[in-house]
Protein backbone atom coordinates (compact mmCIF):
# COMPACT_ATOMS: atom_id res chain seq x y z
CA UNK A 1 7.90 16.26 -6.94
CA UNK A 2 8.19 19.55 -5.26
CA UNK A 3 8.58 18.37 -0.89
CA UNK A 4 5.47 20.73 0.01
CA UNK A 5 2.97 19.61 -2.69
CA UNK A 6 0.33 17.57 -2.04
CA UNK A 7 1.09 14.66 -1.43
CA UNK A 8 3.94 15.09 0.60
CA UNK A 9 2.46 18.05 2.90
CA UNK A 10 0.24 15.42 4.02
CA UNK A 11 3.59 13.13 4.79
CA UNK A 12 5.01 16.30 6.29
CA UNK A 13 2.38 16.43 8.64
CA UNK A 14 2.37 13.17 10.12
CA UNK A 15 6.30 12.58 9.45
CA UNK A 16 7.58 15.54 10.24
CA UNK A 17 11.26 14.49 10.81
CA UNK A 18 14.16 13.68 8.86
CA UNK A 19 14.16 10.19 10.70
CA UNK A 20 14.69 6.59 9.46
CA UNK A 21 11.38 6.22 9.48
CA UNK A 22 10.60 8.77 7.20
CA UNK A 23 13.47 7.71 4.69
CA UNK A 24 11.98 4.39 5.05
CA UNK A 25 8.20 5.58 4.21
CA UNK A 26 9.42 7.98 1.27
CA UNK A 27 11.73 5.26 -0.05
CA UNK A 28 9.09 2.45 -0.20
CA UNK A 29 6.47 4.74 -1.35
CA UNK A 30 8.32 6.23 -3.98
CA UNK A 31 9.29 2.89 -5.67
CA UNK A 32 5.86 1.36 -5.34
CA UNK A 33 4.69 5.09 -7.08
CA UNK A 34 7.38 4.32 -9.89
CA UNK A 35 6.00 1.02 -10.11
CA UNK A 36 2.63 1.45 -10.74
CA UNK A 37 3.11 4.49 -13.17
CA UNK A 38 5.07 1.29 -15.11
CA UNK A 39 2.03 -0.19 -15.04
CA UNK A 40 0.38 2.79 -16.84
CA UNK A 41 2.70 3.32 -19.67
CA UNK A 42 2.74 -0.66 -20.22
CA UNK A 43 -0.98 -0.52 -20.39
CA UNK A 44 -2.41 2.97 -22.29
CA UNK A 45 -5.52 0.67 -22.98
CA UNK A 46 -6.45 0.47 -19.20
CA UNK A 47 -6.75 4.90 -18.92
CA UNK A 48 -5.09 4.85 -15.60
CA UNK A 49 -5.34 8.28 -13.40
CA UNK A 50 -1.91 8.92 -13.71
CA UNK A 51 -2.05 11.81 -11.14
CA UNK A 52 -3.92 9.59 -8.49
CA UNK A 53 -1.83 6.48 -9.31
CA UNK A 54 1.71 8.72 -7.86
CA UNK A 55 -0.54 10.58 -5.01
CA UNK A 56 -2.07 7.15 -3.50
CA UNK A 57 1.14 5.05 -4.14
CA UNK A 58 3.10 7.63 -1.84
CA UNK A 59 0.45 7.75 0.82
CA UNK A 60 -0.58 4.21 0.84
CA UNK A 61 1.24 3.37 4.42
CA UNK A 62 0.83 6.78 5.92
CA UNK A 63 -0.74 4.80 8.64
CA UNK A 64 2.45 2.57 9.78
CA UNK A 65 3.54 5.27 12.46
CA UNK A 66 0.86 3.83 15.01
CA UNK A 67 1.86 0.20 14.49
CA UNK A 68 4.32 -1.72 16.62
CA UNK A 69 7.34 -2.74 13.98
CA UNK A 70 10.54 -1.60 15.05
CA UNK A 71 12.63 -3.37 12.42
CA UNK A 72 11.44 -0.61 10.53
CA UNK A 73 11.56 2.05 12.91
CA UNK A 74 7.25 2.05 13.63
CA UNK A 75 6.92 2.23 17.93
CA UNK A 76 3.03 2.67 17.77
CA UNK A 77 0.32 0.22 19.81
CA UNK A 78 -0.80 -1.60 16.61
CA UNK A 79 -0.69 -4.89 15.34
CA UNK A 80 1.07 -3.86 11.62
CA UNK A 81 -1.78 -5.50 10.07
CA UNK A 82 -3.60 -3.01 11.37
CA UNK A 83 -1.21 0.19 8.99
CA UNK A 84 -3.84 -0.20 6.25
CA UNK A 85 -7.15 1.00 7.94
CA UNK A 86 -5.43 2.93 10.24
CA UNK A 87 -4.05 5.08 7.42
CA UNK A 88 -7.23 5.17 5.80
CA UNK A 89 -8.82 6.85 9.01
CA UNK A 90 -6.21 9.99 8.46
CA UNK A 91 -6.64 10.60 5.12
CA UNK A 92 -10.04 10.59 5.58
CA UNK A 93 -10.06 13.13 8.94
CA UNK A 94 -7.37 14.97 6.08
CA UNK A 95 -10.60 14.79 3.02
CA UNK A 96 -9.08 12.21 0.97
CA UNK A 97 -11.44 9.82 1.04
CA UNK A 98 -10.72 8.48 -2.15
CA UNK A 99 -6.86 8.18 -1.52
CA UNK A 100 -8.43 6.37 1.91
CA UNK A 101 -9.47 3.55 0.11
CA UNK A 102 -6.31 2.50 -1.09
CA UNK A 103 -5.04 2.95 2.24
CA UNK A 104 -7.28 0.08 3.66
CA UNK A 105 -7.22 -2.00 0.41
CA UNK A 106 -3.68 -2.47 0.18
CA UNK A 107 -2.54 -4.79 2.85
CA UNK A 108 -1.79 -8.46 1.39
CA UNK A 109 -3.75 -8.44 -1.87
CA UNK A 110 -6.79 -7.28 -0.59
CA UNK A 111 -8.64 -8.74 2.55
CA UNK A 112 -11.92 -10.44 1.73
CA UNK A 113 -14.24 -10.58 5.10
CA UNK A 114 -13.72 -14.37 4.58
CA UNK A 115 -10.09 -13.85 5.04
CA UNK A 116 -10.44 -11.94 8.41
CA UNK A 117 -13.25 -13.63 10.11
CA UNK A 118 -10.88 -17.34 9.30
CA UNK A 119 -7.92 -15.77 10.40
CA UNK A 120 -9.33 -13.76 12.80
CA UNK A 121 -7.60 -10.48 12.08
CA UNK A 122 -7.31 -7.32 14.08
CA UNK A 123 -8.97 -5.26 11.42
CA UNK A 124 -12.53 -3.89 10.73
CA UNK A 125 -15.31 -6.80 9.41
CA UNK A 126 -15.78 -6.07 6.38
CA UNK A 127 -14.55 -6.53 2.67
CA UNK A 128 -10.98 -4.41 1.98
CA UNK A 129 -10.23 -5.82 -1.34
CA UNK A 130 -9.34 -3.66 -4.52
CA UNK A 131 -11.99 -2.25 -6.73
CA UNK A 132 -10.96 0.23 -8.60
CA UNK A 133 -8.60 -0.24 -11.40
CA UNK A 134 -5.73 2.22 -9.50
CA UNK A 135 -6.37 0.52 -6.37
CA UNK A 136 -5.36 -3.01 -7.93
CA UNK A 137 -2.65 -1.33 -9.47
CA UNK A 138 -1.27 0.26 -6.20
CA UNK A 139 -1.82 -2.77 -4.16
CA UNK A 140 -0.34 -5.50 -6.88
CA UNK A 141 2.56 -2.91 -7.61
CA UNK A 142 3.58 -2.68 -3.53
CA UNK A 143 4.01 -6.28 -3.53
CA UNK A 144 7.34 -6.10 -4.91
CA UNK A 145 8.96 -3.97 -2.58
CA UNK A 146 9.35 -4.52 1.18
CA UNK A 147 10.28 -1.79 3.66
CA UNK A 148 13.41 -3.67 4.88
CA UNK A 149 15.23 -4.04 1.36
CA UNK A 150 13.80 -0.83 -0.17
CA UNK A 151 14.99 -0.53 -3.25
CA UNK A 152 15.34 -4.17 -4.02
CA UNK A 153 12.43 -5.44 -6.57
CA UNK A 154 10.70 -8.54 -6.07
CA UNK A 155 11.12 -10.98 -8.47
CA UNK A 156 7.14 -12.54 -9.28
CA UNK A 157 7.91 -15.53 -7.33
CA UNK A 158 9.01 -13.67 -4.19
CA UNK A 159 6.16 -11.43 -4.60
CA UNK A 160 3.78 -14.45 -4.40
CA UNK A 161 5.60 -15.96 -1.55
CA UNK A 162 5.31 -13.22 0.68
CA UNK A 163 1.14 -13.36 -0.04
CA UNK A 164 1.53 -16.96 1.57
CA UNK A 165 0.64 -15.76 5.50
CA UNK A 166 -2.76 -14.24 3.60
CA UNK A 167 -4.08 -17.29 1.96
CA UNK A 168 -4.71 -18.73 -1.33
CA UNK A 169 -6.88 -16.13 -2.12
CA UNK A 170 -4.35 -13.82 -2.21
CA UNK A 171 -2.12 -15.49 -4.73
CA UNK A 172 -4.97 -15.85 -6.38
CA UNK A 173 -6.39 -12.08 -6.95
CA UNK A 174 -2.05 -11.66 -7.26
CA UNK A 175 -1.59 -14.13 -10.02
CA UNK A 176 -4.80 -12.36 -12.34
CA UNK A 177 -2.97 -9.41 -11.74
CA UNK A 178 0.15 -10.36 -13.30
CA UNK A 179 -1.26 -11.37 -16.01
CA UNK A 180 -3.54 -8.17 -16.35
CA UNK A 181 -0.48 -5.86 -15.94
CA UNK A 182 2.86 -7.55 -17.01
């Protein structure tokens, strides 16, 4: 994909150097993007937005640059729970509402308001669990890649175990997802 489409001129805006960070964004994004377009051509039957599957898979941490996580490069004043709805605010100050909801529904698999209110989380009260069909695609297909081994796939049972510090409910939503789109 062309480095000033849409997208990435959103990425260029907020990213704007050639900085490990970056590399570490693009990298990760790029592999959870190849990931759930796998997903797609696996599953014709499901009619997956193809388009919107590669544009929300790429921006889908735009908001780790304000969170506090220096093993991968992030010096912001955020908790890193916090990257989902964070990154969901600036897509939707950019118009992307749509792309925004991903953003925020991404982070473990989904965050019920159960979830947060239990384990008290730093993040807006309310529901941020997948709904749409390419949202449960984007979030399941990030699960197998971390930002610190980025292009190293998950095997399913990694995958699950890093859900563990979310909650049953998690593994849960995770486990009806591999058998939805495996």
């Amino acid at each position: 994909m062309d480095n000033n489409t849409f997208p990435y001129t959103i990425i260029n805006k907020y990213y704007p150097e050639a900085n490990q960070l970056r590399y570490i964004l693009l990298t990760h994004s790029e592999e959870v993007a190849r990931k759930a377009l796998q997903v797609a051509d696996m599953h014709p039957e499901l009619s997956l937005d193809r388009t919107f599957l590669k544009e929300a898979s790429l921006l889908h941490d735009i908001g780790i640059i304000l969170c506090d996580a220096p093993g991968i490069q992030c010096y912001g004043t955020h908790p890193y729970i916090c990257h989902g709805y964070l990154g969901a605010e600036i897509l939707r100050q950019e118009g992307y509402d749509r792309h925004a909801l991903v953003c925020e529904r991404h982070t473990g698999a989904g965050l019920s308001l159960v979830q947060i209110k239990a384990q008290n989380l730093p993040v807006p009260r309310h529901d941020m669990l997948p709904v749409s069909l390419e949202e449960q695609v984007i979030c399941f297909a990030d699960k197998f890649f971390s930002k610190t081994r980025l292009t190293e796939e998950k095997t399913v049972e990694q995958a699950r175990k890093s859900l563990l510090k979310f909650g049953e409910e998690g593994i849960m939503r995770f486990d009806q997802w591999c058998q939805r789109f495996l």
